[in-house]
C-alpha atoms as a PDB file:
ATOM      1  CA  UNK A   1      -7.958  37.642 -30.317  1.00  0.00           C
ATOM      2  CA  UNK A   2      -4.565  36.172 -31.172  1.00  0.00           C
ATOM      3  CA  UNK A   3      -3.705  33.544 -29.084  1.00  0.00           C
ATOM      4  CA  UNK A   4      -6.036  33.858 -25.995  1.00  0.00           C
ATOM      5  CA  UNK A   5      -6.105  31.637 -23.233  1.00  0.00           C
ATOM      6  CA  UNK A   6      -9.223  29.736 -21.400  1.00  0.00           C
ATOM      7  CA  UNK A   7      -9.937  33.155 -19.476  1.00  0.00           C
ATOM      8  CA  UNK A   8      -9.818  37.142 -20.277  1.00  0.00           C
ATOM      9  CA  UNK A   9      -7.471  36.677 -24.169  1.00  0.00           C
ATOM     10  CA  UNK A  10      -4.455  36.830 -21.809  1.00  0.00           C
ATOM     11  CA  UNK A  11      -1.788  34.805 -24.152  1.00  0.00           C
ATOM     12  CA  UNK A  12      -1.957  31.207 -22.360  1.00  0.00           C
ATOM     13  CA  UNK A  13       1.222  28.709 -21.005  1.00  0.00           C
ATOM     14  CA  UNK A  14       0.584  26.501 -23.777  1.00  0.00           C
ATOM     15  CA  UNK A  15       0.075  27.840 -27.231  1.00  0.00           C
ATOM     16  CA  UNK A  16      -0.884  23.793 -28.420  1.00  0.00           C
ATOM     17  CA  UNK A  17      -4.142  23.750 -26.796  1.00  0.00           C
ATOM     18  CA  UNK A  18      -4.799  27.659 -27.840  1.00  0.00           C
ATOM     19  CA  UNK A  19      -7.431  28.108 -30.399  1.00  0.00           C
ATOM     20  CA  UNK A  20      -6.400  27.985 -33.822  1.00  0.00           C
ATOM     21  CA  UNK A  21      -2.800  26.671 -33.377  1.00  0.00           C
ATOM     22  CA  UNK A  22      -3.536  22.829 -35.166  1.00  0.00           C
ATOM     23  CA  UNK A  23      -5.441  24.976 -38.094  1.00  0.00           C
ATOM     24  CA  UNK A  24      -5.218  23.481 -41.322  1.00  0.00           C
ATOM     25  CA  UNK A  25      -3.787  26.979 -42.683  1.00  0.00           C
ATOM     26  CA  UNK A  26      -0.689  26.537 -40.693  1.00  0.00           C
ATOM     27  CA  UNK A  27      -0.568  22.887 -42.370  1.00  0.00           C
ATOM     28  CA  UNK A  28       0.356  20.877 -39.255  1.00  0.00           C
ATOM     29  CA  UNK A  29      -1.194  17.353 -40.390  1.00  0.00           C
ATOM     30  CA  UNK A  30       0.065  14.275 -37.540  1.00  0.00           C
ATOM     31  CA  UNK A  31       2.775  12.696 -40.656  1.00  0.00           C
ATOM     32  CA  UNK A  32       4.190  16.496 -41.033  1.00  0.00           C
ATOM     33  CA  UNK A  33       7.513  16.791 -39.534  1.00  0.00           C
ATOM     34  CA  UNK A  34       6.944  20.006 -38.798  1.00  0.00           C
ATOM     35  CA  UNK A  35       4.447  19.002 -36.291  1.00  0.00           C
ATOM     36  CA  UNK A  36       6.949  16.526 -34.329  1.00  0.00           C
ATOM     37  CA  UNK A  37       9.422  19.392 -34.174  1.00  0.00           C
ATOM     38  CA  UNK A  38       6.420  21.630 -33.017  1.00  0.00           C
ATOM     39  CA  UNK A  39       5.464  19.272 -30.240  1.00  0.00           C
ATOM     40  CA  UNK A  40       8.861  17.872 -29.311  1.00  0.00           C
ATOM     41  CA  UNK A  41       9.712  21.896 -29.241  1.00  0.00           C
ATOM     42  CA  UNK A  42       6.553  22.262 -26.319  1.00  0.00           C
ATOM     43  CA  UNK A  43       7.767  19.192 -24.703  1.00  0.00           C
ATOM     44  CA  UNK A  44      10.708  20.779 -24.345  1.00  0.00           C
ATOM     45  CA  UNK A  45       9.364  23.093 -22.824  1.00  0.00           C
ATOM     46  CA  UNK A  46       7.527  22.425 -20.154  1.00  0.00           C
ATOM     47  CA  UNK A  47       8.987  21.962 -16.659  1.00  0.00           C
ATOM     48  CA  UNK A  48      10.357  18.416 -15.970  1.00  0.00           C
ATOM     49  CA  UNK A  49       8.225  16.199 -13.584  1.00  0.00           C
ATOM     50  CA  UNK A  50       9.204  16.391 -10.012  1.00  0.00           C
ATOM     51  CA  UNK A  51      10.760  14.258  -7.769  1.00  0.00           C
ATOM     52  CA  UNK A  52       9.046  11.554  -5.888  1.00  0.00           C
ATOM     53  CA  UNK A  53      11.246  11.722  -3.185  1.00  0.00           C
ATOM     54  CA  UNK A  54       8.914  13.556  -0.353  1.00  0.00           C
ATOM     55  CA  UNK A  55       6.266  10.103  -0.754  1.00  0.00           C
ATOM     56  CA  UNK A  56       9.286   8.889   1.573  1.00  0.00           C
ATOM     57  CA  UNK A  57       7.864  10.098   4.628  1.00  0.00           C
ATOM     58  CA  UNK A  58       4.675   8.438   3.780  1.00  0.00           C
ATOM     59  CA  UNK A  59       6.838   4.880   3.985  1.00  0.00           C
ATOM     60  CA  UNK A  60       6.366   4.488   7.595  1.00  0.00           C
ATOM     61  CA  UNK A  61       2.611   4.908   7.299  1.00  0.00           C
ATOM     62  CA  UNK A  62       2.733   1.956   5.376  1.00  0.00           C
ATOM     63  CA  UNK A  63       4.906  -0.213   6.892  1.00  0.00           C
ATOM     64  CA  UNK A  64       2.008  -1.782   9.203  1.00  0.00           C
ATOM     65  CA  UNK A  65      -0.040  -2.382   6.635  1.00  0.00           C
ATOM     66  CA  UNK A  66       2.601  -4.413   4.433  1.00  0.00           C
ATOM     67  CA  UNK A  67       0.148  -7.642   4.730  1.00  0.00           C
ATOM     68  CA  UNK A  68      -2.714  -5.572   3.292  1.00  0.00           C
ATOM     69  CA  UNK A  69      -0.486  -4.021   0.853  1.00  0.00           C
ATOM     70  CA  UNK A  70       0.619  -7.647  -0.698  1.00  0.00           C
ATOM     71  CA  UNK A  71      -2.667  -8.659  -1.015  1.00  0.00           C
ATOM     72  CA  UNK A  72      -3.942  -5.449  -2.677  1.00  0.00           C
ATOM     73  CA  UNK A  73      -0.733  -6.398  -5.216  1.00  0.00           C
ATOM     74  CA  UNK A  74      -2.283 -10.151  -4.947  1.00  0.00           C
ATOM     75  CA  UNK A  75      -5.449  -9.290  -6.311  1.00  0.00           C
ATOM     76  CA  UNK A  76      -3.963  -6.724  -9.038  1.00  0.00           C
ATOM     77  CA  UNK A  77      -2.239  -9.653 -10.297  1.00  0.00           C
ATOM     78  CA  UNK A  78      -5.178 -11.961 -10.676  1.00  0.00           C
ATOM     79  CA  UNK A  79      -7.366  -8.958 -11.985  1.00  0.00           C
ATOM     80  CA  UNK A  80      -4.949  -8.559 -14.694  1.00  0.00           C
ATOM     81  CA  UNK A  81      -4.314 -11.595 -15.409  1.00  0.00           C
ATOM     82  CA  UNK A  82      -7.415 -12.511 -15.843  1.00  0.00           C
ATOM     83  CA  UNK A  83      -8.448  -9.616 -17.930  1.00  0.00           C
ATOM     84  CA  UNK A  84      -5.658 -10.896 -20.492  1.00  0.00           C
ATOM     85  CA  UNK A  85      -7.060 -14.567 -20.343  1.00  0.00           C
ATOM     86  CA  UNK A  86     -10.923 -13.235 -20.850  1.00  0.00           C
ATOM     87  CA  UNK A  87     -10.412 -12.321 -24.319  1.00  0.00           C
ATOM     88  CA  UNK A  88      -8.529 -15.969 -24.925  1.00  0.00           C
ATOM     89  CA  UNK A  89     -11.383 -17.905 -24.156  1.00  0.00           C
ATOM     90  CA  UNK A  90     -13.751 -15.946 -25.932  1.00  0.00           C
ATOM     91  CA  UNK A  91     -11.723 -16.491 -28.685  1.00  0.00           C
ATOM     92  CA  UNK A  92     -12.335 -20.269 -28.710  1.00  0.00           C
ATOM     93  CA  UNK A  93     -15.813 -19.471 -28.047  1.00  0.00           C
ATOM     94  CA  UNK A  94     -16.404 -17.653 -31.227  1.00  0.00           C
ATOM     95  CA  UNK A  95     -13.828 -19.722 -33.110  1.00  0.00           C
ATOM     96  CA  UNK A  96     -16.809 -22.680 -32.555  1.00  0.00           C
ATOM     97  CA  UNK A  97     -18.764 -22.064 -35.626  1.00  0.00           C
ATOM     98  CA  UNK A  98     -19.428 -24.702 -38.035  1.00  0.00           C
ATOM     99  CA  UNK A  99     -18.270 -27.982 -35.530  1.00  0.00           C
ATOM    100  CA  UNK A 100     -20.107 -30.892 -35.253  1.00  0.00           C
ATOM    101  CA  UNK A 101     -21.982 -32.082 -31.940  1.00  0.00           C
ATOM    102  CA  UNK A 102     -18.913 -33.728 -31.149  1.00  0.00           C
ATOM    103  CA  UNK A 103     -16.644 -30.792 -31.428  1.00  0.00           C
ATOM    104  CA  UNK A 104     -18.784 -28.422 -29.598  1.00  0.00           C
ATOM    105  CA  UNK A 105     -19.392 -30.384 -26.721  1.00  0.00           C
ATOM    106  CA  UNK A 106     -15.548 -30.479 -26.328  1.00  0.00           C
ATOM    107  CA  UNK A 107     -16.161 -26.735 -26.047  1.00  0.00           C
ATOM    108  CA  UNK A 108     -17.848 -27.453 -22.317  1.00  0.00           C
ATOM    109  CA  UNK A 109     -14.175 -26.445 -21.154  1.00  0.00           C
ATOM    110  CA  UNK A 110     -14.113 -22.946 -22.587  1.00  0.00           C
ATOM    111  CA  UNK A 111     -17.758 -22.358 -21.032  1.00  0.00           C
ATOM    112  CA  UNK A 112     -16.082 -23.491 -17.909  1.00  0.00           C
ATOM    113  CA  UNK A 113     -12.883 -21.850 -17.828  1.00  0.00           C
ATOM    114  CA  UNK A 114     -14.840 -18.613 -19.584  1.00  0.00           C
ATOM    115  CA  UNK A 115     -17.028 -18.343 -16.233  1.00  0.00           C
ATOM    116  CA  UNK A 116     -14.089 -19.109 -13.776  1.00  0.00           C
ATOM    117  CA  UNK A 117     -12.210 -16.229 -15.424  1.00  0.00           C
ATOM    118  CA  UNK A 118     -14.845 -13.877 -15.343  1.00  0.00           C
ATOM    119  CA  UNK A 119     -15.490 -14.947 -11.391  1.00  0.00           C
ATOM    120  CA  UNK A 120     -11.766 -14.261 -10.550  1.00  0.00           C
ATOM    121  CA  UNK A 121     -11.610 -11.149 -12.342  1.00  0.00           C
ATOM    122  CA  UNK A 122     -14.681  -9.397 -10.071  1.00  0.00           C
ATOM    123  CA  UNK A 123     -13.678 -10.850  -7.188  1.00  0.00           C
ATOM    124  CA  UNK A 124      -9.666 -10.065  -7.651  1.00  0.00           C
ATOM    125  CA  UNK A 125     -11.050  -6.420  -8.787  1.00  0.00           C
ATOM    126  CA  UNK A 126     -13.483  -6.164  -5.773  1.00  0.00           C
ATOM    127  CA  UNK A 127     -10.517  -7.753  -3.741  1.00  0.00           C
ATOM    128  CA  UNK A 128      -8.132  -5.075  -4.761  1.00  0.00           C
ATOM    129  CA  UNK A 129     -10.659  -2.000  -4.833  1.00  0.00           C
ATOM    130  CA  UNK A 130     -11.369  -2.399  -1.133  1.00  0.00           C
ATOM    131  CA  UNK A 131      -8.245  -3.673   0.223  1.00  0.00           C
ATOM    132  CA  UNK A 132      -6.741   0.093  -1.839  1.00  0.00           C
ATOM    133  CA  UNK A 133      -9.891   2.192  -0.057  1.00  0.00           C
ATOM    134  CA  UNK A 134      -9.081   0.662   2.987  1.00  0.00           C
ATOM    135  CA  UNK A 135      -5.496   1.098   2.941  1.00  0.00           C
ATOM    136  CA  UNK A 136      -6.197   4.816   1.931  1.00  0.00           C
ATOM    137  CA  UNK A 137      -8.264   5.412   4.681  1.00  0.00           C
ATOM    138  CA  UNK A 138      -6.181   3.642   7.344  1.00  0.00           C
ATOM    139  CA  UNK A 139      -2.802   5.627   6.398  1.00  0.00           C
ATOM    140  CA  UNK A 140      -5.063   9.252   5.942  1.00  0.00           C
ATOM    141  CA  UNK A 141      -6.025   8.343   9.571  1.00  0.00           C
ATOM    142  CA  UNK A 142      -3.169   7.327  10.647  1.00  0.00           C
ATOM    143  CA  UNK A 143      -0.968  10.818   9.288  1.00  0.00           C
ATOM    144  CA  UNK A 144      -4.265  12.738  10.805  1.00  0.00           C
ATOM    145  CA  UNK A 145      -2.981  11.654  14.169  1.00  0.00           C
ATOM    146  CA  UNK A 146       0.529  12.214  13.905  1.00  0.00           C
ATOM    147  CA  UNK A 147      -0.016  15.443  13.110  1.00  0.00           C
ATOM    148  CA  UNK A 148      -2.313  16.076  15.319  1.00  0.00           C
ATOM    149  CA  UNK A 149      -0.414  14.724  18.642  1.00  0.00           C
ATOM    150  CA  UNK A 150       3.024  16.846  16.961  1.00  0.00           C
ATOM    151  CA  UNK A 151       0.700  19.582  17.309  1.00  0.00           C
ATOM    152  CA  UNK A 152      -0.371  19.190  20.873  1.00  0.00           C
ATOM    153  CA  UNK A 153       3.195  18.557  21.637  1.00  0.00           C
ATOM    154  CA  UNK A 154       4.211  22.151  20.727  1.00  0.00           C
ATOM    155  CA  UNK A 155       5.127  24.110  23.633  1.00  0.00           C
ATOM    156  CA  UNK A 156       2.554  27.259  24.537  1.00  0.00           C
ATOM    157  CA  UNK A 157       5.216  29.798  23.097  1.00  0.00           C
ATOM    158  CA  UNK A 158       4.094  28.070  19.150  1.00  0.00           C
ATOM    159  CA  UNK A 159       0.624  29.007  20.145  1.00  0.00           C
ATOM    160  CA  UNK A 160       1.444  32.839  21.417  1.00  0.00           C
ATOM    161  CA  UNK A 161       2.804  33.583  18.074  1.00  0.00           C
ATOM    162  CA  UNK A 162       0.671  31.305  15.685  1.00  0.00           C
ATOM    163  CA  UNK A 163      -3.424  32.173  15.948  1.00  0.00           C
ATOM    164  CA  UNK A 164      -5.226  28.568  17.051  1.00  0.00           C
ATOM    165  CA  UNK A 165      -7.535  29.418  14.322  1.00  0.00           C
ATOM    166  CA  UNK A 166      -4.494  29.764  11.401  1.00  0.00           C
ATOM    167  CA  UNK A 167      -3.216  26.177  12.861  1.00  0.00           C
ATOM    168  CA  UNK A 168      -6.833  24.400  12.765  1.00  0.00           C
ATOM    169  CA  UNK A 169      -7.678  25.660   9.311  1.00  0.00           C
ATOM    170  CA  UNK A 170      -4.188  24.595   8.290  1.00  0.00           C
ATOM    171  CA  UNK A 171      -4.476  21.137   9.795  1.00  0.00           C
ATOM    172  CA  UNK A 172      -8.127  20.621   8.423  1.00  0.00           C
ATOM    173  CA  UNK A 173      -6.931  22.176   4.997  1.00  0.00           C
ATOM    174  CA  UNK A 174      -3.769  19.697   4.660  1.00  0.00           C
ATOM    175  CA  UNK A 175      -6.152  16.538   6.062  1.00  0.00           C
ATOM    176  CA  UNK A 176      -9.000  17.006   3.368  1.00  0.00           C
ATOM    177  CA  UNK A 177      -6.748  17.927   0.440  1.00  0.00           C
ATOM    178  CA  UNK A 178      -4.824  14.155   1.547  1.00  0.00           C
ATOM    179  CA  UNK A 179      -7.744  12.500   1.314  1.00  0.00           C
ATOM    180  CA  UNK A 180      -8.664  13.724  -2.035  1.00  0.00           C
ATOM    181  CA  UNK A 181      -5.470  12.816  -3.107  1.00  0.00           C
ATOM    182  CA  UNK A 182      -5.863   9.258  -2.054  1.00  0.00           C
ATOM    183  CA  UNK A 183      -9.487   9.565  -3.300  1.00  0.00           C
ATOM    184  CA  UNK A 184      -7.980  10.406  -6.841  1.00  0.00           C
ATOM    185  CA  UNK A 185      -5.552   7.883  -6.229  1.00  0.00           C
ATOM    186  CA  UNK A 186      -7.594   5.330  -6.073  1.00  0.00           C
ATOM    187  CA  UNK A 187     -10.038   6.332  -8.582  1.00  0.00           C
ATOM    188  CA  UNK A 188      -6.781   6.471 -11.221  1.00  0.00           C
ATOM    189  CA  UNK A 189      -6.182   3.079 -10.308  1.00  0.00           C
ATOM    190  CA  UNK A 190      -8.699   0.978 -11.676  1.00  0.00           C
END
């Protein structure tokens, strides 16, 4: 089977991930330059990324929640910070081999500011993992309705043409798939 694809042998979209195409017969090692051509040549291509212009109409969803929103951005800030610090003060931690008494009860401050870190980074994270569900849920909700009372606002002639059960299934299609995505959203984000 030359080729084959995850299903059937049909030839596949991408020949990199194929079976067989990185084989060391074909002599594509990561320094060759004839892989970089060979995977700048896929890059090439593959269809650009699309534009994230239609999130626009999710802007007003958002806009009451701006509060929320700065202190889900807040608490990403502190998380990361202190993430970056953690490592610091371990650092001086482990750096305290060898001191005298002295020395390592100067080291009371890295205990201290070790701890406090380590404090602000679960908090900040906790923080900034519930203020993002609850922001997800809020503006899910919040587009459920809208589309809901648009489609109780359409005049009785929509629902002569259009079968009620069509529109539900559509509706409760559209509102579970947006909720995954802000499900996956939020799961990407920490």
């Amino acid at each position: 089977m030359q080729g084959g694809n995850s299903s059937f042998g049909a030839p596949g979209p991408y020949p990199y991930i194929q079976p067989g195409f990185l084989n060391a017969d074909r002599g594509l090692a990561r320094g060759d330059t004839s892989f970089t051509s060979e995977t700048a040549r896929v890059a090439a291509s593959r269809p650009k990324g699309r534009s994230l212009a239609p999130l626009r109409a999710v802007l007003p969803f958002l806009r009451p929640y701006r509060g929320r929103i700065a202190v889900a951005m807040l608490a990403l800030v502190a998380s990361s910070t202190a993430t970056l610090v953690l490592p610091q003060f371990a650092r001086g931690l482990i750096d305290a081999r060898g001191m005298n008494a002295a020395q390592a009860h100067a080291l009371t401050g890295f205990y201290a500011a070790f701890i406090i870190a380590a404090a602000i980074l679960g908090i900040a994270t906790a923080t900034r993992f519930y203020a993002v569900t609850w922001l997800g849920e809020r503006v899910v909700a919040d587009i459920r309705k809208a589309v809901f009372d648009h489609i109780i606002g359409l005049s009785p002639g929509f629902f002569e043409i259009t079968r009620t059960g069509e529109v539900v299934s559509r509706l409760t299609t559209a509102s579970v798939e947006m909720h995954c995505g802000a499900k996956t959203y939020q799961a990407s984000s920490e």
